[in-house]
Protein backbone atom coordinates (compact mmCIF):
# COMPACT_ATOMS: atom_id res chain seq x y z
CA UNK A 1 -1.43 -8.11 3.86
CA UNK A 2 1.69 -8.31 1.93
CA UNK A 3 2.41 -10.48 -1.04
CA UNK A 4 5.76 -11.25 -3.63
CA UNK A 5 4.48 -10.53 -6.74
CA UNK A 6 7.98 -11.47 -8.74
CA UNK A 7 10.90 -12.92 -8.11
CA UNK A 8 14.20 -13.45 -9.42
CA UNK A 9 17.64 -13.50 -8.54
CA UNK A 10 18.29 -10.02 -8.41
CA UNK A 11 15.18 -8.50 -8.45
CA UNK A 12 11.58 -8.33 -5.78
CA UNK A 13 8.61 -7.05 -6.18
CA UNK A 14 5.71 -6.75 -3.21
CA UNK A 15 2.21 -5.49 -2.90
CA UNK A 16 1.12 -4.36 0.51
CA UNK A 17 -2.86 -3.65 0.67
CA UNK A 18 -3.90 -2.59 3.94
CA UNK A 19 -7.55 -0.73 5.18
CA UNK A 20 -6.88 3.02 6.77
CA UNK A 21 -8.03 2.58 9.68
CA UNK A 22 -9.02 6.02 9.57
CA UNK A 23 -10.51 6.34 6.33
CA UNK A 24 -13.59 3.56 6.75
CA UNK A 25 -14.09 1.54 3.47
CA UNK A 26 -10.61 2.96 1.95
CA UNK A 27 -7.39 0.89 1.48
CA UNK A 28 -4.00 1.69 0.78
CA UNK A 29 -1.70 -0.18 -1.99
CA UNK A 30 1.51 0.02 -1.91
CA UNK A 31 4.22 -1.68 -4.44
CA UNK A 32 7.85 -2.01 -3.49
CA UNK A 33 11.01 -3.55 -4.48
CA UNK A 34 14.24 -5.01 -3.82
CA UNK A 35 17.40 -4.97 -6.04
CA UNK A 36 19.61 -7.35 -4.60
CA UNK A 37 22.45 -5.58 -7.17
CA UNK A 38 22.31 -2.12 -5.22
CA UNK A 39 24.49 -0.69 -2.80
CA UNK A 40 22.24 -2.05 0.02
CA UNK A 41 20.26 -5.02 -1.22
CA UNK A 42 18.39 -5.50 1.99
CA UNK A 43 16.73 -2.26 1.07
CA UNK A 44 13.26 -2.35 0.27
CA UNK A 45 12.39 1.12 -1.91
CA UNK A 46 8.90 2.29 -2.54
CA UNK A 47 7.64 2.04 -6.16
CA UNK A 48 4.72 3.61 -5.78
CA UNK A 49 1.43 3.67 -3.79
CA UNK A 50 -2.52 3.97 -4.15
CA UNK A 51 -6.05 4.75 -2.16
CA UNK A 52 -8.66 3.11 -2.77
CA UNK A 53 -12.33 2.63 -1.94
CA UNK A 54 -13.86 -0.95 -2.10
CA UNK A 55 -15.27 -0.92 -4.89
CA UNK A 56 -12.32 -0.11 -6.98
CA UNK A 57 -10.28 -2.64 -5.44
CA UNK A 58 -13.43 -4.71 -6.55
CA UNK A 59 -12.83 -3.65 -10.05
CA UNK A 60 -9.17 -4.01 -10.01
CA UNK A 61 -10.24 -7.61 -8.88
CA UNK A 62 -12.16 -8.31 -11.74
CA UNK A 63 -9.87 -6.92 -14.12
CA UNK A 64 -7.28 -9.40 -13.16
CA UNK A 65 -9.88 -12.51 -12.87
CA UNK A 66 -11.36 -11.58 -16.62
CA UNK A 67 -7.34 -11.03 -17.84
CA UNK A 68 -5.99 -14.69 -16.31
């Protein structure tokens, strides 16, 4: 599942979470972005990316919902 996080009009930011289907209970997060200023601004580049179990996207999750 993929989201846009920001937008502007020259910069995009997504989150990707997805399970590993592999890895039972574990999920991958990925942030990327778009600089529509660059050479190629169709290009999406990877920021960074995380696994994670469950239960620390669970945390994560309450982070943000005790934070907004």
């Amino acid at each position: 599942m993929k989201a846009i996080i920001t937008e502007s009009t020259y910069f995009i930011r997504e989150v990707e979470v997805e399970p590993i289907a592999a890895q039972r209970g574990s999920y991958r997060m990925q942030f990327s972005s778009q600089l529509r200023s660059a050479r190629n601004p169709d290009a999406w580049q990877r920021n960074f990316d995380l696994i994670l179990q469950k239960s620390e996207l669970l945390r994560l999750k309450a982070l943000l919902d005790a934070v907004l």
